[in-house]
Protein backbone atom coordinates (compact mmCIF):
# COMPACT_ATOMS: atom_id res chain seq x y z
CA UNK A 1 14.92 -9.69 -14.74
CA UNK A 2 16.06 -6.37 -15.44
CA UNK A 3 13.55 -3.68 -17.41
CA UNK A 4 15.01 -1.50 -19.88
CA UNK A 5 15.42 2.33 -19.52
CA UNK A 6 12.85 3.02 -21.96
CA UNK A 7 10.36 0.65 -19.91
CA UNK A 8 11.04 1.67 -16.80
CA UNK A 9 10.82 5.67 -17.92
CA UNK A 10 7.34 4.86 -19.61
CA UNK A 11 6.07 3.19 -16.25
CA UNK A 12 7.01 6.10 -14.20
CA UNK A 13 4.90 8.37 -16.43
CA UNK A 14 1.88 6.26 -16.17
CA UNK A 15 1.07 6.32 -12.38
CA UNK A 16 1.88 8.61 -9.31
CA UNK A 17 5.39 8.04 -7.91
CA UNK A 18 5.61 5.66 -4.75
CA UNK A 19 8.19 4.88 -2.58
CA UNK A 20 9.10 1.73 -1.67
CA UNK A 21 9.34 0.34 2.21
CA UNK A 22 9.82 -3.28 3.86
CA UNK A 23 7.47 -3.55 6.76
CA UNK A 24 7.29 -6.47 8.52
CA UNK A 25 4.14 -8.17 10.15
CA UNK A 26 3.78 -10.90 12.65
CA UNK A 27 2.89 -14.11 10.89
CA UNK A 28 -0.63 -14.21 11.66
CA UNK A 29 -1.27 -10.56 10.81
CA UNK A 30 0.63 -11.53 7.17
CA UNK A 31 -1.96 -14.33 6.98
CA UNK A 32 -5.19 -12.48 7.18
CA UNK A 33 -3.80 -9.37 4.90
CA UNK A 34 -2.76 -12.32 2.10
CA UNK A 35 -6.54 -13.89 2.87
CA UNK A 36 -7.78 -10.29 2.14
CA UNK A 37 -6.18 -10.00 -0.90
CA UNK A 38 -6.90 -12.65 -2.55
CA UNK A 39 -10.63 -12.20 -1.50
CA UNK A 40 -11.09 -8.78 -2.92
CA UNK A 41 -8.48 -10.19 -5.80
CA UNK A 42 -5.62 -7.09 -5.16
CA UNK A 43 -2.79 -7.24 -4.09
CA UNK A 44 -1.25 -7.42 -0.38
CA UNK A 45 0.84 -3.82 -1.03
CA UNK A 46 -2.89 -2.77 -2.44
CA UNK A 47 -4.59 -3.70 1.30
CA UNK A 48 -1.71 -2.34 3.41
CA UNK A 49 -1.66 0.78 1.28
CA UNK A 50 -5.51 1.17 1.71
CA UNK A 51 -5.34 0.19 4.99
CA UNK A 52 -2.95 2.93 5.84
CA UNK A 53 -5.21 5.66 4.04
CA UNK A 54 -7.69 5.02 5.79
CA UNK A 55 -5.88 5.19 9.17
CA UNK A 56 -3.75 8.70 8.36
CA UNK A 57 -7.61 9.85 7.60
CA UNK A 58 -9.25 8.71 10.90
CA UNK A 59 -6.03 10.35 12.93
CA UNK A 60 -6.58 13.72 10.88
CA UNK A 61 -10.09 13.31 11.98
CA UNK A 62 -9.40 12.80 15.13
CA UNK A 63 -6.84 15.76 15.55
CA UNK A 64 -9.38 17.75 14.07
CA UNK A 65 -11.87 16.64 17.22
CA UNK A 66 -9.08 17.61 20.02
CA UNK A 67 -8.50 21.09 18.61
């Protein structure tokens, strides 16, 4: 179902902007991020996203460490 311009405007202005990407996982990998989810009771895109935080900030720390 299709929003309406005035919807989808007022949902832009309510959170940072994101973009969008399909990543795909082998099926066992899929299964433990869905398990995850539903255990902390988020969303999958919620436990990739945080999962990739948290690995950009251990590789800045780490680059940080060489230098």
């Amino acid at each position: 179902m299709k929003r309406k311009k005035e919807e989808r405007r007022s949902m832009k202005a309510r959170g940072p902007s994101l973009v969008r990407a399909s990543i795909s996982f082998p099926p066992n990998l899929y299964e433990t991020l869905e398990e995850i989810a539903k255990q902390k009771k988020v969303s999958l895109a919620w436990v990739v996203r945080d999962a990739a935080e948290k690995y950009v900030a251990n590789e800045a720390k780490e680059e940080t460490r060489r230098i």
